[in-house]
C-alpha atoms as a PDB file:
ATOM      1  CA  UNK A   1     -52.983 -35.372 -22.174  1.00  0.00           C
ATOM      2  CA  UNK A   2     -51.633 -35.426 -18.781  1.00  0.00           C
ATOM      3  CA  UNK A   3     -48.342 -36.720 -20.003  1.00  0.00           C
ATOM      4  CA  UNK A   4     -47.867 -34.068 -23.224  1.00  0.00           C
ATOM      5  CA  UNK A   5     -48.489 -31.078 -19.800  1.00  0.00           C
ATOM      6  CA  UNK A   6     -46.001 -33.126 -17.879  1.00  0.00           C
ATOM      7  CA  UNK A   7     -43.423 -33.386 -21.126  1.00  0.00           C
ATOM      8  CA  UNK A   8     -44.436 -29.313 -21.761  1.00  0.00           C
ATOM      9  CA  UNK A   9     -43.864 -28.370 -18.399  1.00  0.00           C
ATOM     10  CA  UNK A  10     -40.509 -29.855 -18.127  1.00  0.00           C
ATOM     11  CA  UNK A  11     -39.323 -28.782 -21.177  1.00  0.00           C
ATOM     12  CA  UNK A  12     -39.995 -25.426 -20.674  1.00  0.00           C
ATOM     13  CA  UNK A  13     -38.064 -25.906 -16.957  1.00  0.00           C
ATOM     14  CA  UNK A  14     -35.050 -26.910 -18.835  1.00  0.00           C
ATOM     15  CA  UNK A  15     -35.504 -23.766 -20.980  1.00  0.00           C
ATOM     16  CA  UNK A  16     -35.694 -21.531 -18.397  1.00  0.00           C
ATOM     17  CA  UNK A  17     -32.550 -23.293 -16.435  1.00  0.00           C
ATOM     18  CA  UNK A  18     -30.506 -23.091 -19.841  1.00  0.00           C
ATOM     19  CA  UNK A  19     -31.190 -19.323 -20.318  1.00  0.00           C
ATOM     20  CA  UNK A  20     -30.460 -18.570 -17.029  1.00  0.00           C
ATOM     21  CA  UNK A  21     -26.994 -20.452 -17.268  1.00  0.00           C
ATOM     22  CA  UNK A  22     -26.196 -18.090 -20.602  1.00  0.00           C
ATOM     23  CA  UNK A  23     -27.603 -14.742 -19.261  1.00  0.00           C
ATOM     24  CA  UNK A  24     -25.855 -15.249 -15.742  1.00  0.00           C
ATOM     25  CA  UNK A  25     -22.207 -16.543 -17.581  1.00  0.00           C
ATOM     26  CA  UNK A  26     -22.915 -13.488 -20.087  1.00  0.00           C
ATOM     27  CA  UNK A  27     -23.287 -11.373 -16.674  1.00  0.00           C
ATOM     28  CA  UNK A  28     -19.675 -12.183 -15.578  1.00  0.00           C
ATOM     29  CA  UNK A  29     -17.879 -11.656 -18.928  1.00  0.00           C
ATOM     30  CA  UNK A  30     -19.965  -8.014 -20.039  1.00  0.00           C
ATOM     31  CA  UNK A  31     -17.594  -5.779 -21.134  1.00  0.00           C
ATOM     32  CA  UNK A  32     -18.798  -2.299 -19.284  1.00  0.00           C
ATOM     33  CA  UNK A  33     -17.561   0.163 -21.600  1.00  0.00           C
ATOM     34  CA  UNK A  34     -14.044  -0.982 -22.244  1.00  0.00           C
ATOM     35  CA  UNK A  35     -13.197  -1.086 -18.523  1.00  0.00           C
ATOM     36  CA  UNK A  36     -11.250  -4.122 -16.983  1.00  0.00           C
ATOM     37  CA  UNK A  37     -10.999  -4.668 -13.745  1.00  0.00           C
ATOM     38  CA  UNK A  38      -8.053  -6.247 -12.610  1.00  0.00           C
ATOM     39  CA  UNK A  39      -6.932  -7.799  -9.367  1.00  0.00           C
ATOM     40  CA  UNK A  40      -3.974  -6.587  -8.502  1.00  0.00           C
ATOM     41  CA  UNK A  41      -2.058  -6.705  -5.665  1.00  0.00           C
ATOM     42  CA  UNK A  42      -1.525  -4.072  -3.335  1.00  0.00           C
ATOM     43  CA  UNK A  43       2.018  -2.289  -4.551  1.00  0.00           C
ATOM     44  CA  UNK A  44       2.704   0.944  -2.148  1.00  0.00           C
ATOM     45  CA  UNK A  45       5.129   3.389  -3.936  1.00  0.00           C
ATOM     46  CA  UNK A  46       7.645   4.402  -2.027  1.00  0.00           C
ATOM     47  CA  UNK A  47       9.104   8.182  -2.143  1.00  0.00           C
ATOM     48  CA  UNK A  48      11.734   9.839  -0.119  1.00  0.00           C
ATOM     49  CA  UNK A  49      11.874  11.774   2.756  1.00  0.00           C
ATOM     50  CA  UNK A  50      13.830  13.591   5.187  1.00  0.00           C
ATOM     51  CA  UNK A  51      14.161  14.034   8.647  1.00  0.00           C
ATOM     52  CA  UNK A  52      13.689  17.646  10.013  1.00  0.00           C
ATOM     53  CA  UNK A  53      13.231  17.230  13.573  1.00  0.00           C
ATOM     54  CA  UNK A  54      11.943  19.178  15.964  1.00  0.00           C
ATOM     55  CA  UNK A  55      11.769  22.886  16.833  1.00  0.00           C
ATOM     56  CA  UNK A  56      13.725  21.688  20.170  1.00  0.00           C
ATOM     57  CA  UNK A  57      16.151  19.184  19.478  1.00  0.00           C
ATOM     58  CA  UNK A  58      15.189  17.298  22.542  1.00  0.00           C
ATOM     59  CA  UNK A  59      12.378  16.497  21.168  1.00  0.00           C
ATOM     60  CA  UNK A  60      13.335  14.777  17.816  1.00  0.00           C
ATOM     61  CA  UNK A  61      11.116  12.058  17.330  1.00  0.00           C
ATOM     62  CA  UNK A  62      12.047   9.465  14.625  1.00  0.00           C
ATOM     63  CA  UNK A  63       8.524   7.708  14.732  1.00  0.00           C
ATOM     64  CA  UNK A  64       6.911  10.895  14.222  1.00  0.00           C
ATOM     65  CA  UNK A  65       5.786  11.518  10.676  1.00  0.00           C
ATOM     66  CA  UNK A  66       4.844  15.175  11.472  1.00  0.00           C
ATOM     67  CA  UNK A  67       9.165  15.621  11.851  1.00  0.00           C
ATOM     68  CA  UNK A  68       9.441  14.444   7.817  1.00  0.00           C
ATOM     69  CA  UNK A  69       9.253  16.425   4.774  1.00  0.00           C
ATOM     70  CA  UNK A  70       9.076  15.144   0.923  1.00  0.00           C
ATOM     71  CA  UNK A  71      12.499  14.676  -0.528  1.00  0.00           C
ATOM     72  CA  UNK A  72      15.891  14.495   0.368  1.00  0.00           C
ATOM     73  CA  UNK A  73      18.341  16.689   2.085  1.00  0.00           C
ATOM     74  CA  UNK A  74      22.046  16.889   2.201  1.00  0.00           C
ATOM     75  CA  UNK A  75      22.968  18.879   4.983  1.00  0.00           C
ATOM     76  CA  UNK A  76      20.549  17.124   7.218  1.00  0.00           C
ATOM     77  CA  UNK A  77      20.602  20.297   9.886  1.00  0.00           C
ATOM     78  CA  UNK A  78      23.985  18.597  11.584  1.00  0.00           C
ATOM     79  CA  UNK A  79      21.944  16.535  14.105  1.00  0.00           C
ATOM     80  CA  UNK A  80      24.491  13.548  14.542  1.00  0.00           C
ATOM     81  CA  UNK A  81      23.353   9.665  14.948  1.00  0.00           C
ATOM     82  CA  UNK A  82      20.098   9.850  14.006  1.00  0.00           C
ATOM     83  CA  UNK A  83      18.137   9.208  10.172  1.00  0.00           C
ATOM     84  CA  UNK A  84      18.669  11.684   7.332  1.00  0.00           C
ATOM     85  CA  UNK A  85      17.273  10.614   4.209  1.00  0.00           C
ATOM     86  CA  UNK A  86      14.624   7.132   4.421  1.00  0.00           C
ATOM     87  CA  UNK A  87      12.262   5.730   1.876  1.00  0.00           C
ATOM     88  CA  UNK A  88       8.487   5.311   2.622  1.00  0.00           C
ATOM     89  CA  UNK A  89       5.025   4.765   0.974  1.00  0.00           C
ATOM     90  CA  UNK A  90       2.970   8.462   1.451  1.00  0.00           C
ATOM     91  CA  UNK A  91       0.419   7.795   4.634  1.00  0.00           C
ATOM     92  CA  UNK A  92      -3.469   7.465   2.645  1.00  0.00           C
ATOM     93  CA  UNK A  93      -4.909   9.169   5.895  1.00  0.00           C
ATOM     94  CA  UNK A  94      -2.394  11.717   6.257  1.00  0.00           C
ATOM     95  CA  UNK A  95      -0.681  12.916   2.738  1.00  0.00           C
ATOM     96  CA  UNK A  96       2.270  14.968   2.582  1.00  0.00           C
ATOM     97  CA  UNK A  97       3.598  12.601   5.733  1.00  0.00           C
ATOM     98  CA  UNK A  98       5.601   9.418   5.311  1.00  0.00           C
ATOM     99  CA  UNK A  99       3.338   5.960   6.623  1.00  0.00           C
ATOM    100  CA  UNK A 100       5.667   4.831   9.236  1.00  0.00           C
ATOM    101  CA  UNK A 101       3.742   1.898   9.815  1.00  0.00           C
ATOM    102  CA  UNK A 102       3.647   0.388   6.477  1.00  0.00           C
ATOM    103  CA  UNK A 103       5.532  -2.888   6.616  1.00  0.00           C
ATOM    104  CA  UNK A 104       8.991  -2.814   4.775  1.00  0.00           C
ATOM    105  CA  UNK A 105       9.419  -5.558   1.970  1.00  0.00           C
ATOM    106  CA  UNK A 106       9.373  -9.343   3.145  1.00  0.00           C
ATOM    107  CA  UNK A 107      11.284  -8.440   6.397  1.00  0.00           C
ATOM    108  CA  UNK A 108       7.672  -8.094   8.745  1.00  0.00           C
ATOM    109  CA  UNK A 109       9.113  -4.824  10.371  1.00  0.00           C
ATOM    110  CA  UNK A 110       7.817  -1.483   9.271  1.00  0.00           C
ATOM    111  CA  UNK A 111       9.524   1.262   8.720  1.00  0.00           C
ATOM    112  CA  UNK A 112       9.875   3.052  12.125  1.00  0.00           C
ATOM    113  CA  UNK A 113      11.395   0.067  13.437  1.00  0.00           C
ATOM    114  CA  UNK A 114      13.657  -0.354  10.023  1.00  0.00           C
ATOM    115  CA  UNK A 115      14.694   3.221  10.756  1.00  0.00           C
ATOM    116  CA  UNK A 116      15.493   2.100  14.520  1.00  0.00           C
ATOM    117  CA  UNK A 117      17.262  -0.664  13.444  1.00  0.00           C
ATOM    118  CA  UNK A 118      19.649   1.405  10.978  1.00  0.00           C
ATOM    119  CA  UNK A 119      19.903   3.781  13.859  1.00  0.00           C
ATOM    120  CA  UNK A 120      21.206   0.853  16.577  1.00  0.00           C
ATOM    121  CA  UNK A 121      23.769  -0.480  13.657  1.00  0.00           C
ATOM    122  CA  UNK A 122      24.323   3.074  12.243  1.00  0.00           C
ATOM    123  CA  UNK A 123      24.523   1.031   8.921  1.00  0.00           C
ATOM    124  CA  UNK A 124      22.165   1.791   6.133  1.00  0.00           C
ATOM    125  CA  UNK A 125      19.070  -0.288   5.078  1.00  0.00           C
ATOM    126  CA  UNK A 126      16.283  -0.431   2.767  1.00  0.00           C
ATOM    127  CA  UNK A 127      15.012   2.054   4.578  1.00  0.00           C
ATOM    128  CA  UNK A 128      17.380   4.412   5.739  1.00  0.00           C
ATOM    129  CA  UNK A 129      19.730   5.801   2.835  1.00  0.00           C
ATOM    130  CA  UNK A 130      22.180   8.195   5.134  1.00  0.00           C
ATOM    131  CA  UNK A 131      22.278   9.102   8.319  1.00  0.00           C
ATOM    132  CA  UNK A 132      23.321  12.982   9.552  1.00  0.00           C
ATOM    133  CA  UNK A 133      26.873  13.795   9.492  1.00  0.00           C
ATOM    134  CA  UNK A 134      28.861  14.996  12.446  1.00  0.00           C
END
């Protein structure tokens, strides 16, 4: 008797191990109403933006996003050596403002110091796309 419980008991462990095994693989391939999930890796899109500067020239600020609007301009308001027209991601804490911190590409810089370093070389970069005219 004792051995028919002990042959009982363990089949009914295996049981309970195998449907566990089924209902927790089941758990990780459920489709939830069509919806995948992906992992994907984190792609920033980048838009363009121009330098306005300041109300008082002297205190243009490159590496301030507050001196950038949305899209591109070709006059650039005459203010000579400095960025016109860059490319950068939209700022997720502050939309309507370029992310100047955002890292540019493979190159470990972001894009403040990409615009500084088209600014020192007055050669354009991925970043920078003109500079202001004379």
């Amino acid at each position: 008797m004792r051995t028919l419980l002990k042959r009982a008991i363990g089949a009914t462990s295996v049981c309970v191990l195998a449907a566990g095994m089924v209902f927790g693989a089941n758990a990780f391939t459920k489709n939830d109403g069509g919806k995948e999930f992906k992992a994907v890796d984190k792609v920033l899109k980048t838009e363009q933006w121009h330098f306005k500067g300041a109300a008082l020239p002297s205190e243009n600020n490159i590496s301030d996003p507050l001196q950038y609007e949305s899209g591109n301009s070709s006059t650039c308001n005459e203010i000579v050596e400095t960025a016109c027209n860059i490319k950068a991601p939209e700022s997720s804490t502050n939309p309507g403002q370029p992310d100047l911190t955002s890292t540019v590409g493979s190159t470990g810089r972001t894009v403040a110091q990409r615009i500084q370093d088209a600014i020192d070389t007055q050669m354009p970069n991925e970043t920078v796309d003109s500079f202001r005219s004379n």
